[in-house]
C-alpha atoms as a PDB file:
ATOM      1  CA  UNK A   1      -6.429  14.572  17.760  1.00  0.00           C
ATOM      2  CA  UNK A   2      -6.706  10.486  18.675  1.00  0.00           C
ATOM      3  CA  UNK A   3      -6.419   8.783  15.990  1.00  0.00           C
ATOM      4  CA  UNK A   4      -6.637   4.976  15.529  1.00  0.00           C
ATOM      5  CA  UNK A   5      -4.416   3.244  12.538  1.00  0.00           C
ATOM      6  CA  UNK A   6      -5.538  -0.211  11.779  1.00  0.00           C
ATOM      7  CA  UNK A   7      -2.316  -2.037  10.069  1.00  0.00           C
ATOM      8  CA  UNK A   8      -0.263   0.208  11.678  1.00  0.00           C
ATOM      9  CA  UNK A   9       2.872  -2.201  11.515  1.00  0.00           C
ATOM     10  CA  UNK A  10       2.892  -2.290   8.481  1.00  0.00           C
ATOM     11  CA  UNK A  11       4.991  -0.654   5.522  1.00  0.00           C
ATOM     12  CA  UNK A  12       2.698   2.084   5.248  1.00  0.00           C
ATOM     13  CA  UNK A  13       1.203   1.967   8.705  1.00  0.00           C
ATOM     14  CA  UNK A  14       4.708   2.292  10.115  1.00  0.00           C
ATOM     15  CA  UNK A  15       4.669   5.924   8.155  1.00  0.00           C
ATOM     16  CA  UNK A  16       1.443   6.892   8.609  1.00  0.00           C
ATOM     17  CA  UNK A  17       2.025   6.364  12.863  1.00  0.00           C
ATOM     18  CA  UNK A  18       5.207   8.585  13.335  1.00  0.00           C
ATOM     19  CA  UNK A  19       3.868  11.122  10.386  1.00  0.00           C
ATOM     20  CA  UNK A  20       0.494  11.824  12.852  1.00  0.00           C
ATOM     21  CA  UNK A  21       3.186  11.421  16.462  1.00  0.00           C
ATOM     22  CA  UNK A  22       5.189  13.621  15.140  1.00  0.00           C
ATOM     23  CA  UNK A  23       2.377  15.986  13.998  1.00  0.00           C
ATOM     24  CA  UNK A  24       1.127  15.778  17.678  1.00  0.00           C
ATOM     25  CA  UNK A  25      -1.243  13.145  17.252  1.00  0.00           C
ATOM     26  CA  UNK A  26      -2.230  10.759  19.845  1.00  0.00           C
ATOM     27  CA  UNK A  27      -1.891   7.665  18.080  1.00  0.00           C
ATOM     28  CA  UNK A  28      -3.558   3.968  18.848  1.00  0.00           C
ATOM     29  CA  UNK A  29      -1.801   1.289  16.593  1.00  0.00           C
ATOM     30  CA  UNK A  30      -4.658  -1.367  15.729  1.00  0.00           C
ATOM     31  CA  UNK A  31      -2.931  -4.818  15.206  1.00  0.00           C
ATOM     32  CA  UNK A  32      -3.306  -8.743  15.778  1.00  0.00           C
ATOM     33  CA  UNK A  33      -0.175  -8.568  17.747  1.00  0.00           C
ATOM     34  CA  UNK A  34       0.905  -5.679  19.443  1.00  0.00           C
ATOM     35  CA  UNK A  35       3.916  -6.952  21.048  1.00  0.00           C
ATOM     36  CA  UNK A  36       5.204  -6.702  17.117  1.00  0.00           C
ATOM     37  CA  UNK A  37       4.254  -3.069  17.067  1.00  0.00           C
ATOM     38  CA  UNK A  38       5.972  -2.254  20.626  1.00  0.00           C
ATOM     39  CA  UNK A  39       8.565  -0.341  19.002  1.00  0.00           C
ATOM     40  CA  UNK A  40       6.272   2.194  17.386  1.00  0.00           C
ATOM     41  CA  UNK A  41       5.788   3.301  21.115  1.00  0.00           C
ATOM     42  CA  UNK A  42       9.116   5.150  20.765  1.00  0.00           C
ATOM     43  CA  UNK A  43       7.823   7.761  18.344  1.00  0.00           C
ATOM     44  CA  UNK A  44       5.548   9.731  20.981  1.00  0.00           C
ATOM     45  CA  UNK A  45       1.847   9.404  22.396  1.00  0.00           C
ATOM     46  CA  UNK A  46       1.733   6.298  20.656  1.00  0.00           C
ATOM     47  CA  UNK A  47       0.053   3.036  22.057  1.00  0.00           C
ATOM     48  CA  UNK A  48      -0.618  -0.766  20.988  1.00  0.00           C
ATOM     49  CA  UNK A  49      -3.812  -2.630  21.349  1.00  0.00           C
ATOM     50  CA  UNK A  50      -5.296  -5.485  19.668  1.00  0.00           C
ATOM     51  CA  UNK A  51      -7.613  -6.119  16.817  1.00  0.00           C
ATOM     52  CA  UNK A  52      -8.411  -7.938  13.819  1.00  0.00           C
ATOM     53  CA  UNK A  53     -10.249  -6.635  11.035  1.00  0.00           C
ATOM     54  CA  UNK A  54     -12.187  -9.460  10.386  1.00  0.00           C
ATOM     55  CA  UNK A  55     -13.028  -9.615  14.407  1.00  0.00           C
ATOM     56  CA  UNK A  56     -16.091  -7.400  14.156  1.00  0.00           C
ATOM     57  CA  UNK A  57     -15.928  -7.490  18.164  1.00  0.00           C
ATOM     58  CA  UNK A  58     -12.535  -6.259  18.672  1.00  0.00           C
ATOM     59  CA  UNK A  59     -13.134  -3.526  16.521  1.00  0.00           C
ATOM     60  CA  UNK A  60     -15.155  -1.461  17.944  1.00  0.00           C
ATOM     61  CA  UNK A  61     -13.189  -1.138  21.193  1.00  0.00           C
ATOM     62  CA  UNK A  62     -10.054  -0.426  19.158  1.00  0.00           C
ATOM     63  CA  UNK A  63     -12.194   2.969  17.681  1.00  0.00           C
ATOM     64  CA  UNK A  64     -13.772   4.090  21.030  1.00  0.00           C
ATOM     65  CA  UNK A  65     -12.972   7.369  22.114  1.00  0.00           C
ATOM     66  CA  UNK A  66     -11.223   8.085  18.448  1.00  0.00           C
ATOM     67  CA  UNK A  67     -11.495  11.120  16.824  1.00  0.00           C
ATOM     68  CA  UNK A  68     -10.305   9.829  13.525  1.00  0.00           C
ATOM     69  CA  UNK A  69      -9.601   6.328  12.261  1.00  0.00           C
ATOM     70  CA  UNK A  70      -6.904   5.326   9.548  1.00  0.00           C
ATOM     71  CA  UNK A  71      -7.565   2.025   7.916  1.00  0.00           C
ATOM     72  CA  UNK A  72      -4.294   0.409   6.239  1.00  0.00           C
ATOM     73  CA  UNK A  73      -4.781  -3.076   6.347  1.00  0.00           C
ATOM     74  CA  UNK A  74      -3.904  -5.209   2.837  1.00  0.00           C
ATOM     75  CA  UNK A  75      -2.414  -8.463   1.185  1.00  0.00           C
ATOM     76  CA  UNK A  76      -1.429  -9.371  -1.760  1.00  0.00           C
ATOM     77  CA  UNK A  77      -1.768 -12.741  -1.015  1.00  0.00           C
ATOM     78  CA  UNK A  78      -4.160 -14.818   0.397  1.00  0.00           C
ATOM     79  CA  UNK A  79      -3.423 -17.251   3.206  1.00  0.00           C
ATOM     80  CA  UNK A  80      -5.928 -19.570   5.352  1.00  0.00           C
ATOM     81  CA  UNK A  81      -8.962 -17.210   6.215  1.00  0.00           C
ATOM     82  CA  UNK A  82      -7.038 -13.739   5.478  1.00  0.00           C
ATOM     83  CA  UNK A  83      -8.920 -14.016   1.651  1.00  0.00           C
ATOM     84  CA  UNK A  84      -8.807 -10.826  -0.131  1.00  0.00           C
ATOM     85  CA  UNK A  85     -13.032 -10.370   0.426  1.00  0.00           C
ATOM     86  CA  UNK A  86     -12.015 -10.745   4.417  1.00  0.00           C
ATOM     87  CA  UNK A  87      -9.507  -8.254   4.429  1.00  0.00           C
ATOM     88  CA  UNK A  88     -10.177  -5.953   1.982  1.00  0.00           C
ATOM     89  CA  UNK A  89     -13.931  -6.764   1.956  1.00  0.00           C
ATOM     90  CA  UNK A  90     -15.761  -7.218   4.813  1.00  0.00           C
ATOM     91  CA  UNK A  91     -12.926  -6.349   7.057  1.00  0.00           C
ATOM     92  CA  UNK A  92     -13.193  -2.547   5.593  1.00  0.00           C
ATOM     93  CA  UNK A  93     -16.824  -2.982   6.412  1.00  0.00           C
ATOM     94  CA  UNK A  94     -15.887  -3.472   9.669  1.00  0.00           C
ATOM     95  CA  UNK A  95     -13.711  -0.565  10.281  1.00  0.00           C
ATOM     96  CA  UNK A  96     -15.839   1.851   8.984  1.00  0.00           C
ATOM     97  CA  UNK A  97     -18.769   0.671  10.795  1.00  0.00           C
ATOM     98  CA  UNK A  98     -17.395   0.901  13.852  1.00  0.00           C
ATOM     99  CA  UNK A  99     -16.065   4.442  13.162  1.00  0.00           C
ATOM    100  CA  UNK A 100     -19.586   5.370  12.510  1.00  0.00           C
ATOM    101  CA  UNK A 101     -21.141   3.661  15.202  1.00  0.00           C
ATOM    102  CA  UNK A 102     -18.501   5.311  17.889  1.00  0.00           C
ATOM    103  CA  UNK A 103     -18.815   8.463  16.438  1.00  0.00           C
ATOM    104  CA  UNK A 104     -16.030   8.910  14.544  1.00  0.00           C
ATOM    105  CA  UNK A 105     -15.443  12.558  12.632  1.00  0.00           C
ATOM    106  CA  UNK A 106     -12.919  11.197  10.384  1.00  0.00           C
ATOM    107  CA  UNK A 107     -12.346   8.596   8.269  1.00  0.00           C
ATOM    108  CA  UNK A 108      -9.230   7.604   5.642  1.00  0.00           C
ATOM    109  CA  UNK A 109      -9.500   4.229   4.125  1.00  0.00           C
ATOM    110  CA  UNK A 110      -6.433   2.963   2.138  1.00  0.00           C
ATOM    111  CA  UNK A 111      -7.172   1.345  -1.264  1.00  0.00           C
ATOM    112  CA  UNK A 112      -5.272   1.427  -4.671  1.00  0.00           C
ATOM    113  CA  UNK A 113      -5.500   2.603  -8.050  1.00  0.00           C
ATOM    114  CA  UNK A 114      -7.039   0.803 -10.668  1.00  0.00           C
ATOM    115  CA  UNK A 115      -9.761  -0.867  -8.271  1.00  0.00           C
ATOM    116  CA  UNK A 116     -12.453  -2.206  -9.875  1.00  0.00           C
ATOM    117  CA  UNK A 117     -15.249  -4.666  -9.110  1.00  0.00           C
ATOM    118  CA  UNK A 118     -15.790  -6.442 -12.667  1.00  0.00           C
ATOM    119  CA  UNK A 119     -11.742  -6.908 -12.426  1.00  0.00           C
ATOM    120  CA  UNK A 120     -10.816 -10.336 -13.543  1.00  0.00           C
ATOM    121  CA  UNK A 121      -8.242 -10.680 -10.001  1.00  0.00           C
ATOM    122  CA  UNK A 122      -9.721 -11.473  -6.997  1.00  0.00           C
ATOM    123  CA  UNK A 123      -7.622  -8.810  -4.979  1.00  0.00           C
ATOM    124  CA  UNK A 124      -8.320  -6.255  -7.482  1.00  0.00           C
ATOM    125  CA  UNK A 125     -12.689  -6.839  -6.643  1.00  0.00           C
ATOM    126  CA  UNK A 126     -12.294  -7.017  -3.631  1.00  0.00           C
ATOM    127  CA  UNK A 127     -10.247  -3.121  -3.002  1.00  0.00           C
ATOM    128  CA  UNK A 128     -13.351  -2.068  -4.981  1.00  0.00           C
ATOM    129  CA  UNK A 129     -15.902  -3.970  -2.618  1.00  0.00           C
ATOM    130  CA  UNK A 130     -14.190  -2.779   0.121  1.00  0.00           C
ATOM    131  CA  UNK A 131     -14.408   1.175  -1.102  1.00  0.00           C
ATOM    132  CA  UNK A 132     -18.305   0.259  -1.995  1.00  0.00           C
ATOM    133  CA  UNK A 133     -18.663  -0.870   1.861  1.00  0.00           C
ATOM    134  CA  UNK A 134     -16.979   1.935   3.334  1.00  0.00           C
ATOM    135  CA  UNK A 135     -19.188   4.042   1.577  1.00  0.00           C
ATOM    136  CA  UNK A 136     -22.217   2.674   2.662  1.00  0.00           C
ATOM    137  CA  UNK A 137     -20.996   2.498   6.450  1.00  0.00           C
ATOM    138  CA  UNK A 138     -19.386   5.710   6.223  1.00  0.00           C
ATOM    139  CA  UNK A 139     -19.930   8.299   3.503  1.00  0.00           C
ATOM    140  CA  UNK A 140     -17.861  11.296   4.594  1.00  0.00           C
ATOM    141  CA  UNK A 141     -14.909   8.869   4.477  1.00  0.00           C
ATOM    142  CA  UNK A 142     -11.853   9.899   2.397  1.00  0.00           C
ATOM    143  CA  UNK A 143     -10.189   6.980   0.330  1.00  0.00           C
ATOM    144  CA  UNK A 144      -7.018   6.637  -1.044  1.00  0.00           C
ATOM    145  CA  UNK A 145      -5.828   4.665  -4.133  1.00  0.00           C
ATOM    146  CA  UNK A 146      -1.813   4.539  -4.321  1.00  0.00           C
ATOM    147  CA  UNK A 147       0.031   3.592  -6.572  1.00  0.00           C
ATOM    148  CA  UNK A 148       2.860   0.961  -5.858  1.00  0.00           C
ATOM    149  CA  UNK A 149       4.970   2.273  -2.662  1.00  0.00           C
ATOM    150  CA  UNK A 150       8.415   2.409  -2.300  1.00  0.00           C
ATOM    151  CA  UNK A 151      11.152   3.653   0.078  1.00  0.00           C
ATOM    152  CA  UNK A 152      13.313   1.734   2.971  1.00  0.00           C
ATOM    153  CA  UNK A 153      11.954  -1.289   3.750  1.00  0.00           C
ATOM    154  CA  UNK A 154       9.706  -1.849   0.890  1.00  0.00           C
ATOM    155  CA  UNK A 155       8.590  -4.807  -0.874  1.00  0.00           C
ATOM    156  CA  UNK A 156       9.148  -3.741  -4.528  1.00  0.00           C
ATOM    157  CA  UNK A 157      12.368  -2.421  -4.994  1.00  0.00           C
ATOM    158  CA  UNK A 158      14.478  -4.209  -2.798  1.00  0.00           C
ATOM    159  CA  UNK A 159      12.703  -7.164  -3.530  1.00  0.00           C
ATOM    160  CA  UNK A 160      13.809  -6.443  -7.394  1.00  0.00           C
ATOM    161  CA  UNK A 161      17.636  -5.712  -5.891  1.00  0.00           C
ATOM    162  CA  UNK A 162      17.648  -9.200  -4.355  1.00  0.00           C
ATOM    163  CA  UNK A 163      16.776 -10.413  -7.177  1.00  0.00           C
ATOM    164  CA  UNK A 164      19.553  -8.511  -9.101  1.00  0.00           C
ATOM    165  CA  UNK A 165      22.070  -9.585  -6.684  1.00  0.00           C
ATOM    166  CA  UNK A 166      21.815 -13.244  -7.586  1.00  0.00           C
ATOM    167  CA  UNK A 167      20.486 -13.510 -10.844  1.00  0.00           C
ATOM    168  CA  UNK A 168      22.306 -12.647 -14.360  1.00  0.00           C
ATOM    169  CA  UNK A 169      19.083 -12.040 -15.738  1.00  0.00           C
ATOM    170  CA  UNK A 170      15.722  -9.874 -14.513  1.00  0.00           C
ATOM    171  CA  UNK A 171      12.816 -11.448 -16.320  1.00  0.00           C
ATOM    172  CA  UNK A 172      10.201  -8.747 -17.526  1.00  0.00           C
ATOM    173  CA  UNK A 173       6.494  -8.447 -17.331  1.00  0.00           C
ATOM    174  CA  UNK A 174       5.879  -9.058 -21.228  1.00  0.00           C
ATOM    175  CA  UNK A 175       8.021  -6.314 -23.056  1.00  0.00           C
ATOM    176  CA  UNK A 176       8.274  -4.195 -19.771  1.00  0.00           C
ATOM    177  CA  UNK A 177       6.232  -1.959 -21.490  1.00  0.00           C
ATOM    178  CA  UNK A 178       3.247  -1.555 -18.577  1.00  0.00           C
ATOM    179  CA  UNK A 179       3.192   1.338 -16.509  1.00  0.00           C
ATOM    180  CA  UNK A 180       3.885   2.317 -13.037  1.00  0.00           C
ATOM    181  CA  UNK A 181       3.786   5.904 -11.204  1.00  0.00           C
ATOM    182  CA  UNK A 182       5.373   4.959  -7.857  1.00  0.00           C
ATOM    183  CA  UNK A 183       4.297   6.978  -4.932  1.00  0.00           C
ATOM    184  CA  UNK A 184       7.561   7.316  -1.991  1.00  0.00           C
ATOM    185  CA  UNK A 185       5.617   6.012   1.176  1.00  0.00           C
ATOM    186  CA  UNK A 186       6.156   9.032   3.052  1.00  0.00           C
ATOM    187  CA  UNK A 187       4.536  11.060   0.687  1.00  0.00           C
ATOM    188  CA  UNK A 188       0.922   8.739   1.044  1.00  0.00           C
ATOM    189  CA  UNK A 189       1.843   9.357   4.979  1.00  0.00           C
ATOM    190  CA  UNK A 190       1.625  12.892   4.413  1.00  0.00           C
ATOM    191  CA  UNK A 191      -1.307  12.697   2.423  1.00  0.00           C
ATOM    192  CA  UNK A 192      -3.009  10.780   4.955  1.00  0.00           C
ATOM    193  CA  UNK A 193      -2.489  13.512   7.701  1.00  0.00           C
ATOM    194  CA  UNK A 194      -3.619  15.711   5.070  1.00  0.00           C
ATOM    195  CA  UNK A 195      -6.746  14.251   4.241  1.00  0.00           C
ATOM    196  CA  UNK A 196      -7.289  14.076   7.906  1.00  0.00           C
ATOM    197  CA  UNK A 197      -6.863  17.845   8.423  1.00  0.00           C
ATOM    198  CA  UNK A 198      -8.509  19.573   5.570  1.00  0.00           C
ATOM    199  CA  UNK A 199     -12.644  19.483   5.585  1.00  0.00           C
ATOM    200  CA  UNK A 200     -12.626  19.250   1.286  1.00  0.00           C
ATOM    201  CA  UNK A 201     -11.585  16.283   1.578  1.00  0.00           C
ATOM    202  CA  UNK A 202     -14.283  14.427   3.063  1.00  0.00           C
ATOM    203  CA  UNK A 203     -15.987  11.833   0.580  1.00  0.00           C
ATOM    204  CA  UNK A 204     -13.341  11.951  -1.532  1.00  0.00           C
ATOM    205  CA  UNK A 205     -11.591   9.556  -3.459  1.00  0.00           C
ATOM    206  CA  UNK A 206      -7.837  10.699  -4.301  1.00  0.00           C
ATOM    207  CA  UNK A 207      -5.676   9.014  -6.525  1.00  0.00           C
ATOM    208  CA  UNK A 208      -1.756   9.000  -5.324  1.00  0.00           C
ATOM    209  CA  UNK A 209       1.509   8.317  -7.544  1.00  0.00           C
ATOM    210  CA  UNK A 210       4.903   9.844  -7.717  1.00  0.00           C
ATOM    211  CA  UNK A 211       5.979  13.044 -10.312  1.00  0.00           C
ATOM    212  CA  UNK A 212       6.664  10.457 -13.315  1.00  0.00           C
ATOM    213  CA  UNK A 213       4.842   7.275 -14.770  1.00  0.00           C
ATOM    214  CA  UNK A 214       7.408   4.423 -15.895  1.00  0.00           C
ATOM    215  CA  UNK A 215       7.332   1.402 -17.775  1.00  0.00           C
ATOM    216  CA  UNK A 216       8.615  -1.640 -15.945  1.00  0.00           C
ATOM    217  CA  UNK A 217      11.495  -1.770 -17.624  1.00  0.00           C
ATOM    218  CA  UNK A 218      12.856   1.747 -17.145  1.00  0.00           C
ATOM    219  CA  UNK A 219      12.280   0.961 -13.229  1.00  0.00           C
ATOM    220  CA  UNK A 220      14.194  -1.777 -13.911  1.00  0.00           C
ATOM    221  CA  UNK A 221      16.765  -0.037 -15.729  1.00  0.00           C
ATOM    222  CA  UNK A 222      16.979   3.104 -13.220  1.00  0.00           C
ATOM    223  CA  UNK A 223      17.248  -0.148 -10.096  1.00  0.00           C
ATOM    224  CA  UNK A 224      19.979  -1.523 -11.837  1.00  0.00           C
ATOM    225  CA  UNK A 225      21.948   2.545 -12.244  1.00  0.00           C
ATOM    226  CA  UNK A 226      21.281   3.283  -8.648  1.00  0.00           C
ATOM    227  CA  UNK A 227      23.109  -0.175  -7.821  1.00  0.00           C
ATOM    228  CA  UNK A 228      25.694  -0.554  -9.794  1.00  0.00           C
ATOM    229  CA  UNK A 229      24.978  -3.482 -11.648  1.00  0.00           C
ATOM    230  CA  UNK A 230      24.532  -4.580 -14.896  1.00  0.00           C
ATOM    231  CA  UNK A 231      22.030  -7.435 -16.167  1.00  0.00           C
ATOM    232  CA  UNK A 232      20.117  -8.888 -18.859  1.00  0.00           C
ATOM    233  CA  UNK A 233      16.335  -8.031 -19.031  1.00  0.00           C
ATOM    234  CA  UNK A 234      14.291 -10.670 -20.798  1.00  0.00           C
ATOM    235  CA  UNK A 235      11.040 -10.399 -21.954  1.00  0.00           C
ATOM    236  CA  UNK A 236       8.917 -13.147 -20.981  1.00  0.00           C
ATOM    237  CA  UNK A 237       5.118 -13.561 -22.053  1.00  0.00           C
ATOM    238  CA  UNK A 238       2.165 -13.378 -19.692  1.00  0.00           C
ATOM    239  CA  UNK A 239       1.385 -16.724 -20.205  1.00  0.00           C
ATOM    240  CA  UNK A 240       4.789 -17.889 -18.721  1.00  0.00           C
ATOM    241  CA  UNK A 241       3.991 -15.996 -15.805  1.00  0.00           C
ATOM    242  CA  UNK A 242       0.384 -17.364 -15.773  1.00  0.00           C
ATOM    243  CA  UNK A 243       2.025 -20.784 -15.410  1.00  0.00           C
ATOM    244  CA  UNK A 244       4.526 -20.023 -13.180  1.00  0.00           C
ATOM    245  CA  UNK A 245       2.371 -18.062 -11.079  1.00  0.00           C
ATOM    246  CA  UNK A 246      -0.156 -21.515 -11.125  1.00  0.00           C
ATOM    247  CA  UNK A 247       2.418 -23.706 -10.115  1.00  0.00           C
ATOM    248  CA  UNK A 248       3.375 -21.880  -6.895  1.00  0.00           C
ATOM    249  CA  UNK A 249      -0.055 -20.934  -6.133  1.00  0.00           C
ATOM    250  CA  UNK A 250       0.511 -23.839  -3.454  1.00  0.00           C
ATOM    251  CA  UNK A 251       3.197 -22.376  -1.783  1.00  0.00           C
ATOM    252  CA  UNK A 252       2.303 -20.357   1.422  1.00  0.00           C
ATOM    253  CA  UNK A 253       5.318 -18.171   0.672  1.00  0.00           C
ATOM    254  CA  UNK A 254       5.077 -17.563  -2.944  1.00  0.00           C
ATOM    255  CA  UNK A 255       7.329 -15.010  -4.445  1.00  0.00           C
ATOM    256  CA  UNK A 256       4.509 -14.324  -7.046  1.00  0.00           C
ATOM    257  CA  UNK A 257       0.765 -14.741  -7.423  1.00  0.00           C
ATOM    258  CA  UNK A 258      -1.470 -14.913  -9.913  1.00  0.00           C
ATOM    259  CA  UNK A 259      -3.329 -11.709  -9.275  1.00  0.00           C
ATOM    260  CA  UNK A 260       0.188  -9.984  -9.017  1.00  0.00           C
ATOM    261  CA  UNK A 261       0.653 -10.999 -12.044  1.00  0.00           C
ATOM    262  CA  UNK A 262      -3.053  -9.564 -13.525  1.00  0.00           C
ATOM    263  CA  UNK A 263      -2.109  -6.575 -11.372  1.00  0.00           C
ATOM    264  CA  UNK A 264       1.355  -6.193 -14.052  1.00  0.00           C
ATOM    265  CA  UNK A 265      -0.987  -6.550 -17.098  1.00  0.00           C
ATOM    266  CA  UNK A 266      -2.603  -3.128 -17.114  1.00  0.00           C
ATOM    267  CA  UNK A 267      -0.603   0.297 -16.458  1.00  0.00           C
ATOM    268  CA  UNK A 268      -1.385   1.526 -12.570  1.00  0.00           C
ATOM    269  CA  UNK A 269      -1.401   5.569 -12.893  1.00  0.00           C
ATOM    270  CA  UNK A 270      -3.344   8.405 -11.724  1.00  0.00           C
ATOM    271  CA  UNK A 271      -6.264   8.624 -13.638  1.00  0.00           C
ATOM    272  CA  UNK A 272      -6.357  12.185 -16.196  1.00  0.00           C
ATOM    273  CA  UNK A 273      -9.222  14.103 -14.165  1.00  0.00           C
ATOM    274  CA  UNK A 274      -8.413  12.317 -10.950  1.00  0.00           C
ATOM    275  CA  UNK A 275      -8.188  14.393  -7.439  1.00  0.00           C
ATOM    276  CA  UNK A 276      -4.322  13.663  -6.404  1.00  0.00           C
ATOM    277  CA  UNK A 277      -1.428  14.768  -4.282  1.00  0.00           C
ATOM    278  CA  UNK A 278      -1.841  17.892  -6.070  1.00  0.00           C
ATOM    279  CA  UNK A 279      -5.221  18.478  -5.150  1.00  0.00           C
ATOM    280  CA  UNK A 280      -4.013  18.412  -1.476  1.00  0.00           C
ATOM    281  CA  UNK A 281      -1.212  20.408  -1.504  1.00  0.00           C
ATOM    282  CA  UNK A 282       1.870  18.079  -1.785  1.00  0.00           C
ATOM    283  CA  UNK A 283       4.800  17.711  -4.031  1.00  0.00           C
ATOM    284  CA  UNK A 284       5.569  13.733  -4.301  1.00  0.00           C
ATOM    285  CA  UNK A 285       9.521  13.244  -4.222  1.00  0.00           C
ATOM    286  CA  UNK A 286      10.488  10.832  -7.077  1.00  0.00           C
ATOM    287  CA  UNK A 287      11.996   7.559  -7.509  1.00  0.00           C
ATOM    288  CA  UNK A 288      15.206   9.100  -8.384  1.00  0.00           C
ATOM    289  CA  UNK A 289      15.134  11.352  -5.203  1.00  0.00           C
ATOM    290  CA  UNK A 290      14.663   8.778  -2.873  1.00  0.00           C
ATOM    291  CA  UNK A 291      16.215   5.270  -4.387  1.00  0.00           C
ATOM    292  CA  UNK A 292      19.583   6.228  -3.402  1.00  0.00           C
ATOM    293  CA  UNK A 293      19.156   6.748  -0.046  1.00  0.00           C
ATOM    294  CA  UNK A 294      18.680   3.362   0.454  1.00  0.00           C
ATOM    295  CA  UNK A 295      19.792   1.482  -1.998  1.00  0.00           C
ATOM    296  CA  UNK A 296      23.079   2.644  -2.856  1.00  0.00           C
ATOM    297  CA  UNK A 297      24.931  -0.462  -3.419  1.00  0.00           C
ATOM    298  CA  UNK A 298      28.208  -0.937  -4.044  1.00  0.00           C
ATOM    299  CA  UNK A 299      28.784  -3.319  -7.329  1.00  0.00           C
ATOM    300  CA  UNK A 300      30.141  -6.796  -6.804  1.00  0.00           C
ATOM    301  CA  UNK A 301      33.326  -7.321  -8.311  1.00  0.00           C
ATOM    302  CA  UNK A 302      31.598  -9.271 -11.564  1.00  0.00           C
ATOM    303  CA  UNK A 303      29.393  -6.191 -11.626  1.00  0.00           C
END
């Protein structure tokens, strides 16, 4: 099989690349700059090209010749032109119209849970505009909501064990008391190569997160076990985060935006009835499974 991954430098990209090279895949790696992708080449048939999602014209030759097409490309925060309705938007429309238009059997398109197109976030509408466009473009495609990632490399924990390492305190999301059900990265990899592979799951919409919903602050708690630290957790109100979240909107690097901050105000879990990792045959490893593995920390000496 050639498959195409769009994002494929990315945190999940990166998994989803060496999951289908290492299944025997011929993989193309679809990305704005390929020379930052050069040392996916290493896992197999693997090779870089050029394209931009919200470059209908370099799309399509990035798809020709493809036998499937994986579509991973996401932000959390917008910058310049990259606005959530360009990325997630019109730059899924893109994707899966070129798929269609080459001829494409296959289609997985990477979304998240809890998308929904009366959200009050901007990022949140436009994941569910995005799923509404693929649709259209490309109805036997397969879409997948995760929940938030983690494993090496990630942008959640070890962003939370920086944190930890210079700050007394972790400031909560309200009480702590919304809900998570992280799914390990290589576990949405696997489900990718699994949607790719079995026929049921074309035009379906699967739902992905680990063995175990959390609150916030048990994460928090279980972070601060796996690396030997102890800190305060303080409960701070939404509407300190609103303003905080206001006052860096500015910032081209922020460490936290405001739809980040809508995204922490409702609990992101597989819905009851949803199709899931179960429904395609996989066991999702849990937090406590894979945390240690990479960040096992030795305590400071003021703990």
């Amino acid at each position: 099989m050639s498959v195409t991954v769009f994002g494929g430098s990315g945190f999940l990209g990166r998994a989803i690349v060496r999951r289908l090279a290492e299944g025997g895949a011929k993989v193309r790696v679809a990305v704005r700059h390929p020379e930052r992708a050069a040392f996916l080449t290493e896992a197999g048939a693997v090779t870089a090209v050029r394209a931009d999602v919200w470059d209908e014209a370099s799309v399509g030759p990035a798809v020709a010749g493809a036998d499937a097409v994986v579509n991973t490309v996401g932000h959390y925060v917008e910058r310049g032109r990259a606005s959530f309705a360009a990325i997630h938007g019109e730059g899924a429309a893109h994707v899966a119209r070129a798929a269609a238009a080459a001829g494409v059997s296959r289609l997985v398109h990477i979304s998240g849970i809890g998308a929904d197109e009366k959200s009050p976030s901007p990022y949140v509408r436009a994941r569910a505009a995005g799923e509404r466009l693929v649709r259209e473009a490309f109805p036997d495609a397969t879409i997948l909501r995760p929940s938030v990632m983690f494993g090496p490399e990630d942008a959640f924990f070890n962003q939370l064990a920086g944190i930890a390492r210079l700050m007394p305190v972790l400031p909560l999301f309200g009480s702590g008391e919304v809900r998570l059900q992280p799914a390990y990265v290589g576990d949405v990899a696997e489900a990718v190569a699994k949607a790719l592979a079995i026929e049921a799951a074309r035009g379906k919409t699967y739902e992905l997160g680990g063995p175990r919903a959390y609150s916030y602050k048990a994460l928090l708690q279980l972070l601060l076990e796996q690396t030997g630290r102890r800190r305060l957790l303080l409960p701070l109100p939404y509407v300190v985060w609103d303003l905080v979240a206001t006052l860096l909107s500015p910032l081209p690097k922020r460490p936290i935006s405001r739809d980040q901050v809508v995204l922490m105000k409702r609990d992101n879990v597989v819905a009851p009835n949803a199709l899931s990792f179960a429904t395609l045959g996989i066991t999702p490893h849990s937090v406590e499974e894979i945390l240690p593995s990479y960040l096992g920390i030795e305590p400071s000496p003021a703990g």
